[in-house]
PDB file of N, CA and C in Angstrom:
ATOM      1  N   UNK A   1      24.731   5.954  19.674  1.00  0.00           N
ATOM      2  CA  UNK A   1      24.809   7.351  19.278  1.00  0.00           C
ATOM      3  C   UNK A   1      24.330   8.209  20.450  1.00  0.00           C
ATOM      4  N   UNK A   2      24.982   9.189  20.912  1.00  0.00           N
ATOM      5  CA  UNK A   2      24.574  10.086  21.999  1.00  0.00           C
ATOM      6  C   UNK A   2      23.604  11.171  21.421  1.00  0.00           C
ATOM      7  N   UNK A   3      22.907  11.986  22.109  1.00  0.00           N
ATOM      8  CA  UNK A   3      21.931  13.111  22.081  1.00  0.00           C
ATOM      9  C   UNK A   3      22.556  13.568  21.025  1.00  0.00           C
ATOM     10  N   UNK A   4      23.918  14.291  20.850  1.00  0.00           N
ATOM     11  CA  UNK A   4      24.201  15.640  20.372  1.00  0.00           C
ATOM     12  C   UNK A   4      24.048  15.050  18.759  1.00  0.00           C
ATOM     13  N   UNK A   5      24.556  13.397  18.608  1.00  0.00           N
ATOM     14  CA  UNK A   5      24.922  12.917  17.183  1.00  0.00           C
ATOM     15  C   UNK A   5      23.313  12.167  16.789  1.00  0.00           C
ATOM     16  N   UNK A   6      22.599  12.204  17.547  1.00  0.00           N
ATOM     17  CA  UNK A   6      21.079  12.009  17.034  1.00  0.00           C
ATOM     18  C   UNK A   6      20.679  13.335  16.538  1.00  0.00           C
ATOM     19  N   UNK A   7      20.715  14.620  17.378  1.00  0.00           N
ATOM     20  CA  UNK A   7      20.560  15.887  16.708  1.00  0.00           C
ATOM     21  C   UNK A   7      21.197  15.920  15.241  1.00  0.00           C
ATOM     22  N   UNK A   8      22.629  15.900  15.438  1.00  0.00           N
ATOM     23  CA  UNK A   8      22.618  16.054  13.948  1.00  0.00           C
ATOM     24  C   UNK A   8      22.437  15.400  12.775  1.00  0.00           C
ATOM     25  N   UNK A   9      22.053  13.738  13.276  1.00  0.00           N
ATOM     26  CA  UNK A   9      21.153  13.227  12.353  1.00  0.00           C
ATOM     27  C   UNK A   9      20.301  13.458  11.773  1.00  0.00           C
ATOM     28  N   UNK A  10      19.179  13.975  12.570  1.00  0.00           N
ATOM     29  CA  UNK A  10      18.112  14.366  12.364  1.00  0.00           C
ATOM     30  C   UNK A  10      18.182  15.605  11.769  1.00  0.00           C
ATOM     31  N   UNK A  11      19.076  16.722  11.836  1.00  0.00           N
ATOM     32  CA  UNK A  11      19.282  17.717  11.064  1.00  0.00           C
ATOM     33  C   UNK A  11      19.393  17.262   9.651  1.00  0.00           C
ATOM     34  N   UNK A  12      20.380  16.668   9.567  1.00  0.00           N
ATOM     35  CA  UNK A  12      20.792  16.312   8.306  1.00  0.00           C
ATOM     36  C   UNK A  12      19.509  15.562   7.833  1.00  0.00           C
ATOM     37  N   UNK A  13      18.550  14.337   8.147  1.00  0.00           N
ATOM     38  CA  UNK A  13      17.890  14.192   7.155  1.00  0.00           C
ATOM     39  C   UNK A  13      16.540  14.725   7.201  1.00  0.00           C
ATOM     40  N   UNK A  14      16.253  16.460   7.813  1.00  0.00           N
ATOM     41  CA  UNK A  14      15.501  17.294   7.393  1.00  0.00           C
ATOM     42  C   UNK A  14      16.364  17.924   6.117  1.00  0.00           C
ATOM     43  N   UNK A  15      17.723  18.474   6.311  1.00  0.00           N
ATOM     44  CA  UNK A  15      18.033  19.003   5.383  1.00  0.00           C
ATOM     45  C   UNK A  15      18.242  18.234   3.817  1.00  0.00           C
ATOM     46  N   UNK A  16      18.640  16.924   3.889  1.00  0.00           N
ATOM     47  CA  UNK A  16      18.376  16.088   3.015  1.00  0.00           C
ATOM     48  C   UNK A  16      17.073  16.630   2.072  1.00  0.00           C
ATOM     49  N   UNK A  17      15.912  16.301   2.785  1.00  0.00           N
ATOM     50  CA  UNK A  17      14.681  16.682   2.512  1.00  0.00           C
ATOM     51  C   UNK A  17      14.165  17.500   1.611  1.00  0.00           C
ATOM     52  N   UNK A  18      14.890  18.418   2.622  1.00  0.00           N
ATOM     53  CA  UNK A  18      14.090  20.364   2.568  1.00  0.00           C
ATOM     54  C   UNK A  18      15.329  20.045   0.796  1.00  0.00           C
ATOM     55  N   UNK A  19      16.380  19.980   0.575  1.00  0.00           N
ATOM     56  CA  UNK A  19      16.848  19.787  -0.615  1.00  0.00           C
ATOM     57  C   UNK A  19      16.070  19.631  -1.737  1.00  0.00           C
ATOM     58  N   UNK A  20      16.182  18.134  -1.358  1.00  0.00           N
ATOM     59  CA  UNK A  20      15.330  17.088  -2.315  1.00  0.00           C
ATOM     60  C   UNK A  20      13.700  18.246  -2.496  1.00  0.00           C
ATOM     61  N   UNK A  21      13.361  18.603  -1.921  1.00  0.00           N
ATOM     62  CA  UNK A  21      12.087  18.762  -1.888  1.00  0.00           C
ATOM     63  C   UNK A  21      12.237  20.296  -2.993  1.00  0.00           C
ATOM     64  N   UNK A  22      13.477  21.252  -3.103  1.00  0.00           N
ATOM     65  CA  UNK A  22      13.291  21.931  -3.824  1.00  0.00           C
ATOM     66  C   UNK A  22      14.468  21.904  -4.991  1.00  0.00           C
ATOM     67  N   UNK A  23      14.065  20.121  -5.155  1.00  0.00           N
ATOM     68  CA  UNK A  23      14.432  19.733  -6.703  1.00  0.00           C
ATOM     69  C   UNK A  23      16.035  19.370  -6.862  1.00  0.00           C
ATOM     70  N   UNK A  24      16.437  19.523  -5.742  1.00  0.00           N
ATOM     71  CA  UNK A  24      17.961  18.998  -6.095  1.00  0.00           C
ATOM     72  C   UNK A  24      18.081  17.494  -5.920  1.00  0.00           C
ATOM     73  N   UNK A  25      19.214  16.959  -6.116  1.00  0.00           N
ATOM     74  CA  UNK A  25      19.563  15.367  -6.237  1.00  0.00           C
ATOM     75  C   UNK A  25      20.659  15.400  -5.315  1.00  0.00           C
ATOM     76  N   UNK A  26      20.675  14.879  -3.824  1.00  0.00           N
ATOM     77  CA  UNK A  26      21.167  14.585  -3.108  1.00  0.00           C
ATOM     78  C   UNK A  26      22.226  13.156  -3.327  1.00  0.00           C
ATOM     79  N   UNK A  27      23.462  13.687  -3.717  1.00  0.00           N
ATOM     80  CA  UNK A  27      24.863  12.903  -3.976  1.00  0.00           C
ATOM     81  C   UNK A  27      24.996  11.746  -3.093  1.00  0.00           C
ATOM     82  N   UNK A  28      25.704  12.573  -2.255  1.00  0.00           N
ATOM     83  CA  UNK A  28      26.395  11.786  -1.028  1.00  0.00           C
ATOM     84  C   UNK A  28      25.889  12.278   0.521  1.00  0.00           C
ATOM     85  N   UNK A  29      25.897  11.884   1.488  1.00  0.00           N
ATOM     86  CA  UNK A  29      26.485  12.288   2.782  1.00  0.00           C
ATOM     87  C   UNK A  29      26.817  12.124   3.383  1.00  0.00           C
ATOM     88  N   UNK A  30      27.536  12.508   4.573  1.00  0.00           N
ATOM     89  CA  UNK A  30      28.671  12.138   5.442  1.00  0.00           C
ATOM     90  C   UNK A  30      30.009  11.773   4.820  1.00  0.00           C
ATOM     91  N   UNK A  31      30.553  12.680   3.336  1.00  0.00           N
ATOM     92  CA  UNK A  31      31.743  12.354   2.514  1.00  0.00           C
ATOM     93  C   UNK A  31      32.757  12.944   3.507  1.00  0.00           C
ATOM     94  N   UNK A  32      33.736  11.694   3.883  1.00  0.00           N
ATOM     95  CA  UNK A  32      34.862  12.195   4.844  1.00  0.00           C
ATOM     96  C   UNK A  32      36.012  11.827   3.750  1.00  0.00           C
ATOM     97  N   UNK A  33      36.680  12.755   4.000  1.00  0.00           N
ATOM     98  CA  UNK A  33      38.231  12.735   3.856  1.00  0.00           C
ATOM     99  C   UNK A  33      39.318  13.162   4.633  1.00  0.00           C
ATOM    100  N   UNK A  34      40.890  12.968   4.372  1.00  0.00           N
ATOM    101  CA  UNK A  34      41.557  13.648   5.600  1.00  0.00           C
ATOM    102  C   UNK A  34      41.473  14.635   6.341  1.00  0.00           C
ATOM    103  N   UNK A  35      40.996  15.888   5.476  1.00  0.00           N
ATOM    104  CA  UNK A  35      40.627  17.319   5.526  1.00  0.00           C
ATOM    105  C   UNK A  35      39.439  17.509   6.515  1.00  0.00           C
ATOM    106  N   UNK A  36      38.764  16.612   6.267  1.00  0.00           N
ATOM    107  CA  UNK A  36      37.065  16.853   7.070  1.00  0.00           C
ATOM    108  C   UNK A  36      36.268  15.619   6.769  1.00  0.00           C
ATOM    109  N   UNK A  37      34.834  16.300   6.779  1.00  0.00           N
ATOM    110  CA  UNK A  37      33.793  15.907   6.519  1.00  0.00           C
ATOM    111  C   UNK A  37      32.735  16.943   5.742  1.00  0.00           C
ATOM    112  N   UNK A  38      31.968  16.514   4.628  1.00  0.00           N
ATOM    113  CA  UNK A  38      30.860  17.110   4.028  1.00  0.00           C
ATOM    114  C   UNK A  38      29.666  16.460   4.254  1.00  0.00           C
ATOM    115  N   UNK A  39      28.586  17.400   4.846  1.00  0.00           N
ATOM    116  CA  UNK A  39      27.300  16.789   5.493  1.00  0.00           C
ATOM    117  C   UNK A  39      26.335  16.729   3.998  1.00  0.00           C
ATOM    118  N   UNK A  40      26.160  16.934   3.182  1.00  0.00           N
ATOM    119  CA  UNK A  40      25.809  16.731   2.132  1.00  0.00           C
ATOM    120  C   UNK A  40      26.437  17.487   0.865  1.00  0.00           C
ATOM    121  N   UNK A  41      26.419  16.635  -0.131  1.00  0.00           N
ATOM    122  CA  UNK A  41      26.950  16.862  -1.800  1.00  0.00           C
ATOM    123  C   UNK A  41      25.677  16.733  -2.210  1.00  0.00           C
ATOM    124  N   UNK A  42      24.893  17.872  -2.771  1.00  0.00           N
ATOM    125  CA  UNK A  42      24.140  17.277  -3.818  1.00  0.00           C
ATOM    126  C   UNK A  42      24.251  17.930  -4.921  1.00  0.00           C
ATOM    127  N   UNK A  43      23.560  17.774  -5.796  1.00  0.00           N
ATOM    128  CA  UNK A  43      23.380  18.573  -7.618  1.00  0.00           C
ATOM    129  C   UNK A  43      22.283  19.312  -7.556  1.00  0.00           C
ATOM    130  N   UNK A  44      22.068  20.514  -8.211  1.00  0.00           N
ATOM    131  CA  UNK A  44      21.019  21.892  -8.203  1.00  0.00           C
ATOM    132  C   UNK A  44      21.528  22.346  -9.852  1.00  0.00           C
ATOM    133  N   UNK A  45      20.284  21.378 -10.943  1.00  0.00           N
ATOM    134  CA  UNK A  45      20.780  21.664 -11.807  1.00  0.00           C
ATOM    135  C   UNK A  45      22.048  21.248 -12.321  1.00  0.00           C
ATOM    136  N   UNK A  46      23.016  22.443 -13.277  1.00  0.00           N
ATOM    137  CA  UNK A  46      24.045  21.857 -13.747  1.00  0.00           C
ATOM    138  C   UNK A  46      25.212  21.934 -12.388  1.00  0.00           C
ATOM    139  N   UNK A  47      25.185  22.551 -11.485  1.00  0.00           N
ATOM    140  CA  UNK A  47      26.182  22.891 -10.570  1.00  0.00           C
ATOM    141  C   UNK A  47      25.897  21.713  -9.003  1.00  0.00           C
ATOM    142  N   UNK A  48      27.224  21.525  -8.745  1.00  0.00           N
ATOM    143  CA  UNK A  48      27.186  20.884  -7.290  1.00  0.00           C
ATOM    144  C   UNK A  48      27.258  21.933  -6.121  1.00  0.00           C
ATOM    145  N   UNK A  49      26.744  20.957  -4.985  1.00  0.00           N
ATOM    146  CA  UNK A  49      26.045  21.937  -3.811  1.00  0.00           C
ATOM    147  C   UNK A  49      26.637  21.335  -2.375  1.00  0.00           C
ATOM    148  N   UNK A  50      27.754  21.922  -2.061  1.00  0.00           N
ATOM    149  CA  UNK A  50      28.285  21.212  -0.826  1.00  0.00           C
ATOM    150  C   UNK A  50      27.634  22.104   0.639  1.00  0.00           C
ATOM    151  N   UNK A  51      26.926  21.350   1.321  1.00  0.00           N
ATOM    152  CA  UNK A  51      25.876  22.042   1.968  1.00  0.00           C
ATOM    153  C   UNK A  51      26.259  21.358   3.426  1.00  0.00           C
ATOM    154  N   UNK A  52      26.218  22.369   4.098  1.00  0.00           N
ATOM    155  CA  UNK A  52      26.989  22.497   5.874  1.00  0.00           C
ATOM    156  C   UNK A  52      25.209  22.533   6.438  1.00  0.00           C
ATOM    157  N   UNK A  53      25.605  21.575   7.237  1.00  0.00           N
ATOM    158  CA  UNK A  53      24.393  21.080   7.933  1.00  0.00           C
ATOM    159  C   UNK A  53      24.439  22.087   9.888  1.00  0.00           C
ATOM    160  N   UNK A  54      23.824  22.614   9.978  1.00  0.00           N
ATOM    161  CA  UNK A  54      23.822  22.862  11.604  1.00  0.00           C
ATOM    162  C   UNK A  54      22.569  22.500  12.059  1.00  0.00           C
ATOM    163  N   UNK A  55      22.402  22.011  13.289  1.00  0.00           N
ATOM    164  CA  UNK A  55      21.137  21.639  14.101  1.00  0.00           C
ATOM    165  C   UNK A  55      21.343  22.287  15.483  1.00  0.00           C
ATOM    166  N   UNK A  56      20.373  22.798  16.350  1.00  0.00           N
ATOM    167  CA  UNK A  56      20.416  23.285  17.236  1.00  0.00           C
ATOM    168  C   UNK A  56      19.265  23.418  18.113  1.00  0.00           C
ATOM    169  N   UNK A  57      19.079  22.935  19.052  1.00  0.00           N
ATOM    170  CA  UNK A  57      17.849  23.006  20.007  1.00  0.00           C
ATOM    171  C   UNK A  57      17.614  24.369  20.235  1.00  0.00           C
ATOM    172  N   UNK A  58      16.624  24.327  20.556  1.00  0.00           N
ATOM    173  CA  UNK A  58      15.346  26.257  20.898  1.00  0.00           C
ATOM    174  C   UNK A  58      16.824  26.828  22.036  1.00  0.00           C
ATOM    175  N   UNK A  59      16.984  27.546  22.441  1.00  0.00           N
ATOM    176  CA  UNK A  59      17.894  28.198  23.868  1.00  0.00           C
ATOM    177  C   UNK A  59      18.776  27.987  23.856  1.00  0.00           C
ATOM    178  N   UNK A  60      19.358  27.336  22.533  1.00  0.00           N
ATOM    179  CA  UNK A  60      20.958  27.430  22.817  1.00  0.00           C
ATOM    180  C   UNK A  60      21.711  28.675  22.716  1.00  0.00           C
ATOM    181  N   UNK A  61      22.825  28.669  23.047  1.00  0.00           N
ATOM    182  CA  UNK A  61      24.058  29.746  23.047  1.00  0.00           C
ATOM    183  C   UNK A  61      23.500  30.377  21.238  1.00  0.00           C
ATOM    184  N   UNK A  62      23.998  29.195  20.685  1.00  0.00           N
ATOM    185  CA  UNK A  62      23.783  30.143  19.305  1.00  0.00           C
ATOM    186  C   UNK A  62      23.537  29.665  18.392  1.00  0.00           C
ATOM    187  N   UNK A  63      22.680  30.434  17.705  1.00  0.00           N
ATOM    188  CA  UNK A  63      21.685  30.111  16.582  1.00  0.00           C
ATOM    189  C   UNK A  63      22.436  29.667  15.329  1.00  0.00           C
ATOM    190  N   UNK A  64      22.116  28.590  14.437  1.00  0.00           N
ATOM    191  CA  UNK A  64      22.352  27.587  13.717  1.00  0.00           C
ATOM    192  C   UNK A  64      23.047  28.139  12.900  1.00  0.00           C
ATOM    193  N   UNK A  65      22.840  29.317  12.524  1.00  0.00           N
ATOM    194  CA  UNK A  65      22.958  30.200  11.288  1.00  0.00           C
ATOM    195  C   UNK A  65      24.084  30.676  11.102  1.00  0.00           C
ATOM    196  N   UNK A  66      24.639  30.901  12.481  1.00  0.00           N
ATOM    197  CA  UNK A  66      26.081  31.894  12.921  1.00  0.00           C
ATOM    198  C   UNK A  66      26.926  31.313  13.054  1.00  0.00           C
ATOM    199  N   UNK A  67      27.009  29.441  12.929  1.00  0.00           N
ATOM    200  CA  UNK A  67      28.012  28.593  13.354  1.00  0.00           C
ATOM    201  C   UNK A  67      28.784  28.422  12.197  1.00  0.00           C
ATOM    202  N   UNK A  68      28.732  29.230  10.873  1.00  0.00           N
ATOM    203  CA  UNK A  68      30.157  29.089   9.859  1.00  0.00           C
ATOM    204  C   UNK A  68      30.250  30.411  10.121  1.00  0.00           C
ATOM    205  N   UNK A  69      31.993  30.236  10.855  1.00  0.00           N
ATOM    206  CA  UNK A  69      32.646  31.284  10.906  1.00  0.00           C
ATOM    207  C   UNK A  69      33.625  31.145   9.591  1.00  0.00           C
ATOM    208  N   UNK A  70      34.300  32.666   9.201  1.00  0.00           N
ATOM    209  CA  UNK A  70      35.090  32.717   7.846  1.00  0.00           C
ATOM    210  C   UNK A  70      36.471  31.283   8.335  1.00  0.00           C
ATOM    211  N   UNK A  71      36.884  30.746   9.161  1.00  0.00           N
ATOM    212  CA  UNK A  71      37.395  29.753   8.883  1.00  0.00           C
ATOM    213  C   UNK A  71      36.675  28.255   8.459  1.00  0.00           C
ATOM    214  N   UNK A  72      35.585  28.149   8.989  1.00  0.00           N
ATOM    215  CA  UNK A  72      34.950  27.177   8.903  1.00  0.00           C
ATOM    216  C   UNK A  72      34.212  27.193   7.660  1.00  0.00           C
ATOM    217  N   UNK A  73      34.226  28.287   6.829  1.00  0.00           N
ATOM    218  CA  UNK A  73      33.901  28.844   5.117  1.00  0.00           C
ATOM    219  C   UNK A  73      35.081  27.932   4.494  1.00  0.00           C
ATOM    220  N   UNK A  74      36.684  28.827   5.402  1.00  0.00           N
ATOM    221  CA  UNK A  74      37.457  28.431   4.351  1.00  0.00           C
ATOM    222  C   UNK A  74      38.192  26.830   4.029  1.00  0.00           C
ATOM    223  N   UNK A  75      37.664  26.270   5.354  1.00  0.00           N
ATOM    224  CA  UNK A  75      37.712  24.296   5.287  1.00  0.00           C
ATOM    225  C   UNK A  75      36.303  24.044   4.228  1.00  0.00           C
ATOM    226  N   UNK A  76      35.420  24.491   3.930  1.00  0.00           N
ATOM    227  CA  UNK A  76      34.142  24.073   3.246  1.00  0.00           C
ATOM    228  C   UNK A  76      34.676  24.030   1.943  1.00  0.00           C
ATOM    229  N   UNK A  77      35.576  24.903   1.481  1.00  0.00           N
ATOM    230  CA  UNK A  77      35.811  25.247   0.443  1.00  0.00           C
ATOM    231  C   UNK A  77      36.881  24.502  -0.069  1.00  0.00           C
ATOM    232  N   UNK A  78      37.558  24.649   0.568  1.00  0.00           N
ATOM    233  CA  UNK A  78      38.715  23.316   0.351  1.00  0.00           C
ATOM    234  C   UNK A  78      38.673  21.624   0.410  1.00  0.00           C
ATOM    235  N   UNK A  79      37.180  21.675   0.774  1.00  0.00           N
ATOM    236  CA  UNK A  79      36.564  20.031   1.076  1.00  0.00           C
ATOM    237  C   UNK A  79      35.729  20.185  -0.567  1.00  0.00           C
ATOM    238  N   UNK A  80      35.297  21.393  -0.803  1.00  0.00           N
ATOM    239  CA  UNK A  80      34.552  20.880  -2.221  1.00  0.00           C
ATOM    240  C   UNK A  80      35.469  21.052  -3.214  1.00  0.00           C
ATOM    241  N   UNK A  81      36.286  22.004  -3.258  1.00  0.00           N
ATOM    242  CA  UNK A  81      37.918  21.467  -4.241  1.00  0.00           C
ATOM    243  C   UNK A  81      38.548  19.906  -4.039  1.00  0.00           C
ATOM    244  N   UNK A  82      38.657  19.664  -2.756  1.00  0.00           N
ATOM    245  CA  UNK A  82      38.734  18.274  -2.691  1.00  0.00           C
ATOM    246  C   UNK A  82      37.810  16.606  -3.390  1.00  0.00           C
ATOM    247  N   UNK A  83      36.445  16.994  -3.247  1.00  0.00           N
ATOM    248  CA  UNK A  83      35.261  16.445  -3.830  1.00  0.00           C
ATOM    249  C   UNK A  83      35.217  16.737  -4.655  1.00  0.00           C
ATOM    250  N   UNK A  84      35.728  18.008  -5.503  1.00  0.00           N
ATOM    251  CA  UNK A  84      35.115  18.034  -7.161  1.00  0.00           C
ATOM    252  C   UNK A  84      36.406  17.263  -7.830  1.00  0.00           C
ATOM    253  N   UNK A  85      37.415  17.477  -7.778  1.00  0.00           N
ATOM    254  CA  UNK A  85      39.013  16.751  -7.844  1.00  0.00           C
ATOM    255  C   UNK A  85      38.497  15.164  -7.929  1.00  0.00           C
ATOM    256  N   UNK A  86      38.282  15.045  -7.365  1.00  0.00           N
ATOM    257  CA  UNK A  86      37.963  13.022  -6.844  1.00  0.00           C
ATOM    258  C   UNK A  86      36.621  12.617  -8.028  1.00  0.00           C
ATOM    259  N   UNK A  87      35.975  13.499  -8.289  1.00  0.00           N
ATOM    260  CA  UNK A  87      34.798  13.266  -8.745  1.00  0.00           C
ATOM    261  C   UNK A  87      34.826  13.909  -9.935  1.00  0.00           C
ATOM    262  N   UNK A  88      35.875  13.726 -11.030  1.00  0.00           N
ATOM    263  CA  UNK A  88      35.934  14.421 -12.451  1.00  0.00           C
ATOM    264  C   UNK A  88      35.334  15.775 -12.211  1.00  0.00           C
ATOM    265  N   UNK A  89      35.871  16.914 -11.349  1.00  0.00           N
ATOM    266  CA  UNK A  89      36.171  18.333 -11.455  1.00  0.00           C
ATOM    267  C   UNK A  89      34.801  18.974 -11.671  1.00  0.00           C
ATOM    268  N   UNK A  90      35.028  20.198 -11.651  1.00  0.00           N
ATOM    269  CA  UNK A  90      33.851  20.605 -11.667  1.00  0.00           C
ATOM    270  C   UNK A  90      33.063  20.806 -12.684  1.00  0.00           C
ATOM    271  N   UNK A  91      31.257  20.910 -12.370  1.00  0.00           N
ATOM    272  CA  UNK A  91      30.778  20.680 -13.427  1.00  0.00           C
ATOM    273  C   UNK A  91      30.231  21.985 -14.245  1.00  0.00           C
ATOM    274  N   UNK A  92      29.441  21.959 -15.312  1.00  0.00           N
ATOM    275  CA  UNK A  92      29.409  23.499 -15.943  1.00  0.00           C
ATOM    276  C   UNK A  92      28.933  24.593 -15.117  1.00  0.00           C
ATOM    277  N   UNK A  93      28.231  24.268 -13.880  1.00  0.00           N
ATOM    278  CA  UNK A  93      27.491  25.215 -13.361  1.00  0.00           C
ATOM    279  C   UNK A  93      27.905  25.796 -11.824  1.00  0.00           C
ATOM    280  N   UNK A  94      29.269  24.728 -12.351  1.00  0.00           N
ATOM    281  CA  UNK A  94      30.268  24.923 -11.094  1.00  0.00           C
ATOM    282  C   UNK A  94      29.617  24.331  -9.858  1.00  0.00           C
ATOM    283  N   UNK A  95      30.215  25.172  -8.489  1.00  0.00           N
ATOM    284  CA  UNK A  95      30.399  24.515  -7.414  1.00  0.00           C
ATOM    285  C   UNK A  95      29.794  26.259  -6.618  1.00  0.00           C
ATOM    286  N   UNK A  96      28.841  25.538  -5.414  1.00  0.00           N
ATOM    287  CA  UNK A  96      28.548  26.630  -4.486  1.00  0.00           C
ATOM    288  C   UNK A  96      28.490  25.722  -3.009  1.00  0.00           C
ATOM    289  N   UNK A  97      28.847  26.851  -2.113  1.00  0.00           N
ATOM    290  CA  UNK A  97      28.562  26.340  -1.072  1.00  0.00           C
ATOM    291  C   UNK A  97      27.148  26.516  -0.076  1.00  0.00           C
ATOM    292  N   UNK A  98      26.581  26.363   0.086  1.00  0.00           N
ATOM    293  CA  UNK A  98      25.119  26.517   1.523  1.00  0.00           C
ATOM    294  C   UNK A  98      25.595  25.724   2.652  1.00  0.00           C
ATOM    295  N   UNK A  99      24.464  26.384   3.495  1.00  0.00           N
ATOM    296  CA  UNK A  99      23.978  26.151   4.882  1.00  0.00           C
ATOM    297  C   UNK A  99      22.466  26.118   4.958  1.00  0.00           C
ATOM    298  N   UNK A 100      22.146  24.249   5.509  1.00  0.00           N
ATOM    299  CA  UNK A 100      20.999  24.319   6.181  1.00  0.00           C
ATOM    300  C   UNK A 100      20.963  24.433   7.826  1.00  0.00           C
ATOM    301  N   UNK A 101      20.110  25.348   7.924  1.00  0.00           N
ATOM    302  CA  UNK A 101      20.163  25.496   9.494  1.00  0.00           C
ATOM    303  C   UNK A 101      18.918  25.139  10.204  1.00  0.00           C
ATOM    304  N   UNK A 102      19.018  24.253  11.569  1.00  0.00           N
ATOM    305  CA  UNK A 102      17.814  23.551  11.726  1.00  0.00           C
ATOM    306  C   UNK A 102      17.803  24.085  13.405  1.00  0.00           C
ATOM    307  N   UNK A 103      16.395  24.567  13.283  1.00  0.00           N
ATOM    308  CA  UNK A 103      16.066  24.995  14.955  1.00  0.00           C
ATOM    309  C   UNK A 103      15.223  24.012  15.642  1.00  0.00           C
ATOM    310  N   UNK A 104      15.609  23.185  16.901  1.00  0.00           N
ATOM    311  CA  UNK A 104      14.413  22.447  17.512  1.00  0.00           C
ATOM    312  C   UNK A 104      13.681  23.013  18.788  1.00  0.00           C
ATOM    313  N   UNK A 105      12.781  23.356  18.615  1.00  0.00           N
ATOM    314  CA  UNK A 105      11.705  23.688  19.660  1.00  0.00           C
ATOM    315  C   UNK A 105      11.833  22.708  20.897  1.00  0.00           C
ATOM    316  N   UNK A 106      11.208  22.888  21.732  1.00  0.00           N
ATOM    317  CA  UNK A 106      11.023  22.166  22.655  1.00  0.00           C
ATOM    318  C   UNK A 106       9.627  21.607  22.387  1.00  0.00           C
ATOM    319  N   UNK A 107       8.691  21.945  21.911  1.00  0.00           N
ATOM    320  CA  UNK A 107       7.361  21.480  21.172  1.00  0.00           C
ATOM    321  C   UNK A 107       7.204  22.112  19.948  1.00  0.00           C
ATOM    322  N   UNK A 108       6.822  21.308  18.701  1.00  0.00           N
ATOM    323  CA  UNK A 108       6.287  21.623  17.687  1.00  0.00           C
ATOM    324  C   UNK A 108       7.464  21.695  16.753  1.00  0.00           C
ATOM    325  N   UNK A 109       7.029  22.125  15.509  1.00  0.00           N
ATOM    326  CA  UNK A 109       7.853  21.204  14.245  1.00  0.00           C
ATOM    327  C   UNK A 109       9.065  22.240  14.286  1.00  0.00           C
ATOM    328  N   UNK A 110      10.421  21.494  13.684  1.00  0.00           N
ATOM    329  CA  UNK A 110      11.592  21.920  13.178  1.00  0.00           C
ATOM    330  C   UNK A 110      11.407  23.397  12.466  1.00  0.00           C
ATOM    331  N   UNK A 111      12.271  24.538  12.737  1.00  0.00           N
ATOM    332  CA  UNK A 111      12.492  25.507  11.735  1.00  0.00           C
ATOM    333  C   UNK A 111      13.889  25.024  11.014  1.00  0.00           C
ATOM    334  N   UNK A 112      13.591  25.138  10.035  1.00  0.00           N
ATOM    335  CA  UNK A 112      14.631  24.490   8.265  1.00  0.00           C
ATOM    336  C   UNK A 112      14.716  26.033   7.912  1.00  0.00           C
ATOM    337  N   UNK A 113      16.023  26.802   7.656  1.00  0.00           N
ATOM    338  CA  UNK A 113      16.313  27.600   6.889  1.00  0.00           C
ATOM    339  C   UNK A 113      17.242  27.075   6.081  1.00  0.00           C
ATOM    340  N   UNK A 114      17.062  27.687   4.499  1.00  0.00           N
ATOM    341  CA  UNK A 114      18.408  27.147   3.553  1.00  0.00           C
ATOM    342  C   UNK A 114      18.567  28.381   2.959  1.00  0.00           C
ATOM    343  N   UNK A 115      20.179  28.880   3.531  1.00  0.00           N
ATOM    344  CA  UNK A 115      20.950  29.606   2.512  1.00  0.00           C
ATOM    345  C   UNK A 115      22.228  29.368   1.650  1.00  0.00           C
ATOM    346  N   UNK A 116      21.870  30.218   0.279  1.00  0.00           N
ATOM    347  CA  UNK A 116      22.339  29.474  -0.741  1.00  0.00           C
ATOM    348  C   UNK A 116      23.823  30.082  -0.844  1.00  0.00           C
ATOM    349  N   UNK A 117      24.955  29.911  -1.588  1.00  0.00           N
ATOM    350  CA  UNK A 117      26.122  30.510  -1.497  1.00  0.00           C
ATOM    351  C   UNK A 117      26.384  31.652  -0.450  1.00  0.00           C
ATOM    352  N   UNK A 118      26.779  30.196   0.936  1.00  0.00           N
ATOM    353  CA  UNK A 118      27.486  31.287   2.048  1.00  0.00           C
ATOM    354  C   UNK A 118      28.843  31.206   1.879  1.00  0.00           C
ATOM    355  N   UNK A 119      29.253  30.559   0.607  1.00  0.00           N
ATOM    356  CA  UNK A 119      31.121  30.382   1.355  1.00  0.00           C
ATOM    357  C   UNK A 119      31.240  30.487  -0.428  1.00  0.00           C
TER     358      UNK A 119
END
């Protein structure tokens, strides 16, 4: 695995985490299909949570937060129509999309932001 795919390992299982930690049930991750990939499926309650993972070192070009552009919304969205389809449809509390966004310092701990229905 090179630098960039250890980063987003490690993104992903802070965001895993930071999830789990405020009570959701982490599904799946890394669900690929023809269309893409989903960095995590989990459950929040009655509704599923298809959640776009970004990681990004301190000084990069650009901050974690800004990397779903409205196309990269509108593949998210069509990957959890895809996943709810495969997985007996959606459930009562429906389907939302998030973004965890992960900042790495050059020293000292990870910044984890989670926002909830960006797409």
């Amino acid at each position: 695995m090179n630098a960039r795919g250890a980063l987003g390992r490690y993104g992903e299982d802070l965001a895993a985490r930071l999830l789990a930690e405020a009570g959701m049930t982490v599904l799946q991750r890394n669900w690929r299909c023809r269309a893409g990939e989903i960095d995590i499926v989990a459950r929040d309650g009655d509704a599923v949570v298809v959640c776009e993972v970004k990681a990004r070192r301190e000084g990069s070009f650009e901050h974690p937060m800004e990397a779903v552009t409205p196309a990269k919304a509108d593949r998210l969205r069509r990957l959890a129509d895809i996943w709810l389809d495969r997985h007996g449809g959606p459930p009562p509390g429906g389907a939302r999309i998030d973004l965890v966004g992960v900042l790495v310092p050059r020293r000292g701990a990870p910044v984890v932001e989670h926002v909830r229905g960006v797409a």
